[in-house]
N, C-alpha and C. Protein backbone atom coordinates (compact mmCIF):
# COMPACT_ATOMS: atom_id res chain seq x y z
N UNK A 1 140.36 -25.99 -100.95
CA UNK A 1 139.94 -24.95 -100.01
C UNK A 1 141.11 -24.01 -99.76
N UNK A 2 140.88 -23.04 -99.75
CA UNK A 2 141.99 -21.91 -99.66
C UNK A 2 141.66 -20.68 -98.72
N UNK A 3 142.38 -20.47 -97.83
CA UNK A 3 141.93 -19.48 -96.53
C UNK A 3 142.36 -18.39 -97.10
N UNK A 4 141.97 -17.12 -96.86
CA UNK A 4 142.67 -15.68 -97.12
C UNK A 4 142.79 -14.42 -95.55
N UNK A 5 144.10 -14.27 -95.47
CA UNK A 5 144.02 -13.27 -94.41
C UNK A 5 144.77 -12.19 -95.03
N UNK A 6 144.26 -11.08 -94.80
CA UNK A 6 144.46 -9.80 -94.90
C UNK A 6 145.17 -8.91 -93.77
N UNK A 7 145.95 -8.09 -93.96
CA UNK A 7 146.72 -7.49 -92.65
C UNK A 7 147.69 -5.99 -93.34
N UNK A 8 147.87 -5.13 -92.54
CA UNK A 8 148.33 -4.04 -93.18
C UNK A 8 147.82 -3.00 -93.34
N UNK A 9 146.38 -2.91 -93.01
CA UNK A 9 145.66 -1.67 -92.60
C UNK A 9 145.92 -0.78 -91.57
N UNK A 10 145.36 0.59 -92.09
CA UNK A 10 145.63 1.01 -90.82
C UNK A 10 144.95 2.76 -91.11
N UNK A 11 145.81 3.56 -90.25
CA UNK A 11 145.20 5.20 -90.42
C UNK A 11 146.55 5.88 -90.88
N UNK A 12 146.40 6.58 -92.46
CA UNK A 12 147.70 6.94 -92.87
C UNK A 12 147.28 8.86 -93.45
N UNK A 13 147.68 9.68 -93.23
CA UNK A 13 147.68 10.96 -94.09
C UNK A 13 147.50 10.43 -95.08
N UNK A 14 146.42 11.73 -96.12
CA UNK A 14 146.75 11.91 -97.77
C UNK A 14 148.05 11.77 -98.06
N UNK A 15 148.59 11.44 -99.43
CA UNK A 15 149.58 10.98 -99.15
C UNK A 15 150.74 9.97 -98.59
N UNK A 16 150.18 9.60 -98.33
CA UNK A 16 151.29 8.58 -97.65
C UNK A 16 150.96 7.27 -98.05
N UNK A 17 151.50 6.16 -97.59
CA UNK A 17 151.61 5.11 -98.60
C UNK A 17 151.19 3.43 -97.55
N UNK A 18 150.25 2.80 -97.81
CA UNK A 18 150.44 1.68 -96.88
C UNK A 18 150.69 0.23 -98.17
N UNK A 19 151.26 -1.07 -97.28
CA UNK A 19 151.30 -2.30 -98.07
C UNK A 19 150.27 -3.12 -97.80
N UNK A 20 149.76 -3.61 -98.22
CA UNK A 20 148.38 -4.47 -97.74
C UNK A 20 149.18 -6.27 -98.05
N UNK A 21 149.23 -7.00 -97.05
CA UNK A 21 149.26 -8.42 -97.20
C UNK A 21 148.12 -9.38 -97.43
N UNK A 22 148.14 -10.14 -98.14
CA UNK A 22 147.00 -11.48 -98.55
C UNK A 22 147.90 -12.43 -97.63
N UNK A 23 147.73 -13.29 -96.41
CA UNK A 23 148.13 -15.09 -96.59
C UNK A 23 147.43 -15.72 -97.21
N UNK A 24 147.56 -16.46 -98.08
CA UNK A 24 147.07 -17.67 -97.75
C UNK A 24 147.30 -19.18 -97.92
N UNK A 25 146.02 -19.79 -97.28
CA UNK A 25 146.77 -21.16 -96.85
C UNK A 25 146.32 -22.22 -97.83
N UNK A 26 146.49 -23.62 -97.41
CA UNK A 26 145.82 -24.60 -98.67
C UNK A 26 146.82 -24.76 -100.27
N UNK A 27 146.40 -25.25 -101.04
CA UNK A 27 147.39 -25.90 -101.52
C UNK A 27 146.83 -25.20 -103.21
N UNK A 28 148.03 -25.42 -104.07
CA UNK A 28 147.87 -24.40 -105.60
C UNK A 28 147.07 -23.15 -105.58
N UNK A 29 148.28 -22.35 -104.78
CA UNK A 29 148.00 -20.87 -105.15
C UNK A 29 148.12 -20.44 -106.34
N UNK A 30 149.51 -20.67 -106.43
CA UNK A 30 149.35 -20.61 -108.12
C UNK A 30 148.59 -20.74 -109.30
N UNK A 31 147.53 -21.40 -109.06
CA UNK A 31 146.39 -21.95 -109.72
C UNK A 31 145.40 -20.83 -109.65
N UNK A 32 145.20 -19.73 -108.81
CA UNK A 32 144.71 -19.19 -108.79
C UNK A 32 144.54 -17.69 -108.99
N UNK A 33 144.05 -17.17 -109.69
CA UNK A 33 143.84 -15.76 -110.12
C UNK A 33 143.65 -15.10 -108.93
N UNK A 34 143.66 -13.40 -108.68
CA UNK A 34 143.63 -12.86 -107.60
C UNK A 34 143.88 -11.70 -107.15
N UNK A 35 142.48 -10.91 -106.50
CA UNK A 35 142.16 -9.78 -106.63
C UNK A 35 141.79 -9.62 -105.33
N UNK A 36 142.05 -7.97 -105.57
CA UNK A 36 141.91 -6.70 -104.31
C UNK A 36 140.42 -6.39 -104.80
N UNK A 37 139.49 -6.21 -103.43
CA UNK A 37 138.66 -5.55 -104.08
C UNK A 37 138.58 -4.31 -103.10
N UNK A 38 137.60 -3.61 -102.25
CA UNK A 38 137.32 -2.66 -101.44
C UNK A 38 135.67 -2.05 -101.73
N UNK A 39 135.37 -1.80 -99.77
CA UNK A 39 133.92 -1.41 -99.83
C UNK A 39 133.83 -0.30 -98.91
N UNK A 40 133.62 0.96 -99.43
CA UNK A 40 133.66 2.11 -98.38
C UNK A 40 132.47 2.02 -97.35
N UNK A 41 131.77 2.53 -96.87
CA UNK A 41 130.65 2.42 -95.97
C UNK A 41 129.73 3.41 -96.68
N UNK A 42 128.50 2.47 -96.68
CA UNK A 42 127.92 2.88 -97.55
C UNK A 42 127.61 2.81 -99.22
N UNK A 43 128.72 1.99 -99.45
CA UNK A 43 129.21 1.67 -101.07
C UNK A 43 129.07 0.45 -100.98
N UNK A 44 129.03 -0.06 -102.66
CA UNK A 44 129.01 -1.61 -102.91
C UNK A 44 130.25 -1.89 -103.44
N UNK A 45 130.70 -3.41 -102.59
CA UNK A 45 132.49 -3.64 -102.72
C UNK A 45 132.82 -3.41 -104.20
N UNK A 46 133.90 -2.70 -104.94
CA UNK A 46 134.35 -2.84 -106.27
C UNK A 46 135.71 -3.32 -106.53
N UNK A 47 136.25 -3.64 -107.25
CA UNK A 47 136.97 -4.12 -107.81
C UNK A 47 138.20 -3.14 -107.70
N UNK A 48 139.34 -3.13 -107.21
CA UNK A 48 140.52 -2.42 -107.02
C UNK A 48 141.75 -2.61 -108.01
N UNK A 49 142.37 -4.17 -107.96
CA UNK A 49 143.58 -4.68 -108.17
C UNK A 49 142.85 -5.90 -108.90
N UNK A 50 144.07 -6.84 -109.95
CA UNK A 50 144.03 -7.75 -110.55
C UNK A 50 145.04 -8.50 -110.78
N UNK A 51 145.33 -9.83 -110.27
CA UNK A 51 146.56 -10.25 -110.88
C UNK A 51 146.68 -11.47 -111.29
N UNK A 52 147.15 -12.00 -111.96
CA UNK A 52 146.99 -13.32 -113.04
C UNK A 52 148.08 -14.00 -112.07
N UNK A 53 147.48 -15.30 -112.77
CA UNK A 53 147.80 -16.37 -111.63
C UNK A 53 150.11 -16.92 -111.57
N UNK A 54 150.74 -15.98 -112.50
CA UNK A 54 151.71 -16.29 -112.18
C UNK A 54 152.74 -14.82 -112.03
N UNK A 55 151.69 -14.19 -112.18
CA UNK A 55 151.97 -12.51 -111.93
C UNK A 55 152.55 -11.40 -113.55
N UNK A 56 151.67 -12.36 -114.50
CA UNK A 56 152.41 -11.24 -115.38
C UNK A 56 151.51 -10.78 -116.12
N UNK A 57 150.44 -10.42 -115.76
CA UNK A 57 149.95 -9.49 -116.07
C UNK A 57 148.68 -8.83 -114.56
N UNK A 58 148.72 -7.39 -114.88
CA UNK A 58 147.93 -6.60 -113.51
C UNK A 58 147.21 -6.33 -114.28
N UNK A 59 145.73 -5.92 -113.44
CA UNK A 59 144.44 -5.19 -114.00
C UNK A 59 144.16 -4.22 -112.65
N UNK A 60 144.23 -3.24 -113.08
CA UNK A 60 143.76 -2.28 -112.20
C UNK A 60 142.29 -1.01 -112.37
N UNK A 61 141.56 -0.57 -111.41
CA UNK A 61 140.42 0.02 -111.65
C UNK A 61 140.93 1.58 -112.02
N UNK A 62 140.34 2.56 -112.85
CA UNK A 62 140.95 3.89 -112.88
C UNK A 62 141.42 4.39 -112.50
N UNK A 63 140.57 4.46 -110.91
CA UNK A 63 141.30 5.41 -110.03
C UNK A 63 142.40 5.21 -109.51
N UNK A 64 143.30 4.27 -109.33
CA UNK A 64 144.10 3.61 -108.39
C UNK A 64 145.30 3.53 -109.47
N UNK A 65 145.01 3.48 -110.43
CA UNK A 65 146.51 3.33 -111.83
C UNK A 65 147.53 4.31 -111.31
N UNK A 66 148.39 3.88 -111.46
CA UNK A 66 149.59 4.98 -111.27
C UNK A 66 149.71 5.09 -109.77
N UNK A 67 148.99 4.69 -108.73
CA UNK A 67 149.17 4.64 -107.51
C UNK A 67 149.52 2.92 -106.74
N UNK A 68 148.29 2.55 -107.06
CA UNK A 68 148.71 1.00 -106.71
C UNK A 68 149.28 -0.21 -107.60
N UNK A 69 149.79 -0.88 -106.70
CA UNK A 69 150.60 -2.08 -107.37
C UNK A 69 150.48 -3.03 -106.76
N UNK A 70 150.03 -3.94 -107.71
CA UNK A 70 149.62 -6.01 -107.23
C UNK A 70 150.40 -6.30 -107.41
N UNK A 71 151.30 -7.75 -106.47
CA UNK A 71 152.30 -8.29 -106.97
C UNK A 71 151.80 -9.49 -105.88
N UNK A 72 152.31 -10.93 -106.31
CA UNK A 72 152.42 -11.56 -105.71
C UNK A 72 153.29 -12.71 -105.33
N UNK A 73 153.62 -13.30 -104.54
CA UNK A 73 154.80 -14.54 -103.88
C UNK A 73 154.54 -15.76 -104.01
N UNK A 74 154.30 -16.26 -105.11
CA UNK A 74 153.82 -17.37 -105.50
C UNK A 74 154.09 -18.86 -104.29
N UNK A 75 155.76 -18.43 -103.95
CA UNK A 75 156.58 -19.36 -103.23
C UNK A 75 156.10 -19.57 -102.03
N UNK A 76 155.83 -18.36 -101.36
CA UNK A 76 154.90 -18.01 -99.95
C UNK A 76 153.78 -17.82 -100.13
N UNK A 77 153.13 -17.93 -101.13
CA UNK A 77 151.31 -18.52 -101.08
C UNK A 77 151.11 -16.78 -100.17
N UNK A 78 151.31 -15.81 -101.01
CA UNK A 78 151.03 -14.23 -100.54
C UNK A 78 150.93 -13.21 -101.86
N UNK A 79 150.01 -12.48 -101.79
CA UNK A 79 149.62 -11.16 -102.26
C UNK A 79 149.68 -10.29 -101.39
N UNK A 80 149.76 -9.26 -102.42
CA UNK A 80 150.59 -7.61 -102.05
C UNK A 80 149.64 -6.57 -102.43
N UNK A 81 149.22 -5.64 -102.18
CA UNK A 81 149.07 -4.27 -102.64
C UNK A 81 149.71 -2.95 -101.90
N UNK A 82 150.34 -2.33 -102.93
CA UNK A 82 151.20 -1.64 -102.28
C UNK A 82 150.21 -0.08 -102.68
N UNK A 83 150.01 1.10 -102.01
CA UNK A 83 148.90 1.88 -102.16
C UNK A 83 149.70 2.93 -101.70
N UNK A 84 150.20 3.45 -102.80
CA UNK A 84 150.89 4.85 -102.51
C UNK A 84 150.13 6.19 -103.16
N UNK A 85 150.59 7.55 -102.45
CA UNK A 85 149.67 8.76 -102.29
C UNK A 85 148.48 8.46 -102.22
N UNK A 86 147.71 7.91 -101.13
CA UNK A 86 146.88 7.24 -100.93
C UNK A 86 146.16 9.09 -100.71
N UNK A 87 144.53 8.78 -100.89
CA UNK A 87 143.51 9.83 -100.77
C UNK A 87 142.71 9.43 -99.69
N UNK A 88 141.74 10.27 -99.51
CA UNK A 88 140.67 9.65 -98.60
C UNK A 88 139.77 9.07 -99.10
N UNK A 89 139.51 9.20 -100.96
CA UNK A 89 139.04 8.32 -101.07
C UNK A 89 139.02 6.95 -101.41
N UNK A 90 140.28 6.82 -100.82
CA UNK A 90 140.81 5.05 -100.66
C UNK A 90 140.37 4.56 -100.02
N UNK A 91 139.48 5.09 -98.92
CA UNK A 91 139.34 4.68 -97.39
C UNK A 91 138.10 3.76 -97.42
N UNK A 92 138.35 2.61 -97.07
CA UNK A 92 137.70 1.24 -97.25
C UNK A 92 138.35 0.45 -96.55
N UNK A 93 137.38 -0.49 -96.35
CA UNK A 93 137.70 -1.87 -95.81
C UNK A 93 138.20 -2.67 -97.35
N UNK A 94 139.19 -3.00 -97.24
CA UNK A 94 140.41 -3.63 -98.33
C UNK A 94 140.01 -5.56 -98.38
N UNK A 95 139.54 -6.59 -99.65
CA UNK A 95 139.63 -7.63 -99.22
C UNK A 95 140.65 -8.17 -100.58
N UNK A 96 141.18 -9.49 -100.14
CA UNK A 96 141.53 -10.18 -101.37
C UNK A 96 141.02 -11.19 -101.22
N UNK A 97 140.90 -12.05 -102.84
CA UNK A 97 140.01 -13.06 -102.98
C UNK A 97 140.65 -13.91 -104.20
N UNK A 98 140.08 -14.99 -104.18
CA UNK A 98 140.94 -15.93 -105.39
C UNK A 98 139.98 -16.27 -106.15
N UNK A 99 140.35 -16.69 -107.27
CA UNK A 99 139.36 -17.28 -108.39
C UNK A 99 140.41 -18.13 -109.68
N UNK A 100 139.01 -19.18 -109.78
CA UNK A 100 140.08 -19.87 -110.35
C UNK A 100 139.22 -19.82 -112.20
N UNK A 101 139.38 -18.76 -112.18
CA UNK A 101 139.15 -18.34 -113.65
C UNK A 101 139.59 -16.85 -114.26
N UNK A 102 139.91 -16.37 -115.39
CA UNK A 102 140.49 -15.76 -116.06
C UNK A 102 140.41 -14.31 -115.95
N UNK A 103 138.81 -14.31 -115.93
CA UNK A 103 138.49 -13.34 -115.87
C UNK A 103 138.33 -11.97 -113.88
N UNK A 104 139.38 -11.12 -114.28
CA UNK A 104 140.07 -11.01 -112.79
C UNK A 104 138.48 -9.45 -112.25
N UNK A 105 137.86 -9.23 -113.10
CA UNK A 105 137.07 -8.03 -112.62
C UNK A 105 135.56 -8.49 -112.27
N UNK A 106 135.56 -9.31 -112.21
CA UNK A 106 134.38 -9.87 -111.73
C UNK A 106 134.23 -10.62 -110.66
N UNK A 107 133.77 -9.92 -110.11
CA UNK A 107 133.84 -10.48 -108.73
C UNK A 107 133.16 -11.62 -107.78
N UNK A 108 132.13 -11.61 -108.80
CA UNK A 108 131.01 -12.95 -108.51
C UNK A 108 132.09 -14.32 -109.31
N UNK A 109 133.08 -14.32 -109.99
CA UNK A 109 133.72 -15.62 -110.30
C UNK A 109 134.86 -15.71 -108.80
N UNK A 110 134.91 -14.91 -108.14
CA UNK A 110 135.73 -15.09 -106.99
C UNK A 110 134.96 -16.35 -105.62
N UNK A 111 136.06 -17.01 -105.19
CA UNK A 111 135.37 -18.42 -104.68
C UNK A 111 135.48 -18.18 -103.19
N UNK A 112 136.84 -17.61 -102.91
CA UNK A 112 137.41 -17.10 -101.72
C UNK A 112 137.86 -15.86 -101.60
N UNK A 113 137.24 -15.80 -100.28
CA UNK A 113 137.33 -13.96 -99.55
C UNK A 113 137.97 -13.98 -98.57
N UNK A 114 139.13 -13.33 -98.27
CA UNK A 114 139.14 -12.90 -97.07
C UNK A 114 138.12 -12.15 -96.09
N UNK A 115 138.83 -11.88 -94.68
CA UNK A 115 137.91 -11.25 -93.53
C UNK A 115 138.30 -9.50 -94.40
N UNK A 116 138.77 -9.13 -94.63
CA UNK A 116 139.09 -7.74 -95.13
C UNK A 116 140.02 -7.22 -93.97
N UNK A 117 140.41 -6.18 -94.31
CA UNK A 117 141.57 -5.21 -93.56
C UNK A 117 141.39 -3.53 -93.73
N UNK A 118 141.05 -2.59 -92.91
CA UNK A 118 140.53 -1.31 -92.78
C UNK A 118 141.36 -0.85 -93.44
N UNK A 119 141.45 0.68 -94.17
CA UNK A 119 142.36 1.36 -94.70
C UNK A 119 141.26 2.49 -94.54
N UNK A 120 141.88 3.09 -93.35
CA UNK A 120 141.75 4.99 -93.31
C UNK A 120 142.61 5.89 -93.69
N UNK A 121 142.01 7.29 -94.92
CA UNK A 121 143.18 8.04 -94.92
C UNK A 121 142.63 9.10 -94.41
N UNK A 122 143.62 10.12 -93.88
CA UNK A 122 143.02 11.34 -93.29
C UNK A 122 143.17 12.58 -94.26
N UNK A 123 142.58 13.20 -94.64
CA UNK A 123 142.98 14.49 -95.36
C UNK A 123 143.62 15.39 -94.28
């Protein structure tokens, strides 16, 4: 069983840059694959960030390449997204989730969700 909390949201200008934190708790994180996803209002959650279970390799969705970056703390059982020149259309409720299989863009192999974490940008 593996808990996920999310934290680091917030209301930022176009432009500007927020870090998004994953905890979580329970035992072989490492074991687990682990992804950002996000659901605007009104939208169905998609797939954001990707990161393999010892961090060496990222999968990221189009829009977000060249802006965001997954990384994670294996040691402290924590994921990262770091979301720079952020747009408005970033603006979603942000979740991360674990899975303990390979494949990081699918989101129905994900076992655990976090509660999510808001991300407003303002133009």
């Amino acid at each position: 069983q593996v808990q996920l909390v999310e934290s680091g949201g917030g209301l930022v200008q176009a432009g500007g840059s927020l870090r998004l934190s994953c905890d979580a708790s329970g035992r072989f994180f490492n074991t687990y694959t682990m992804g950002w996803f996000r659901q605007a209002p009104g939208n169905e959650r998609e797939f954001v960030a990707g990161i393999s279970r010892i961090g060496q390799r990222n999968y990221y969705t189009d829009s977000v390449k060249g802006r965001f970056t997954a990384s994670r703390d294996n040691a402290n059982n924590r994921l990262y997204l770091k979301m720079n020149n952020l747009k408005p259309e970033d603006t979603a409720v942000y979740y991360c989730a674990a899975s303990n299989r390979d494949n990081v863009l699918n989101q129905d192999l994900y076992i655990y969700w976090g509660q999510g974490t808001k991300v407003t940008v303002s133009s």
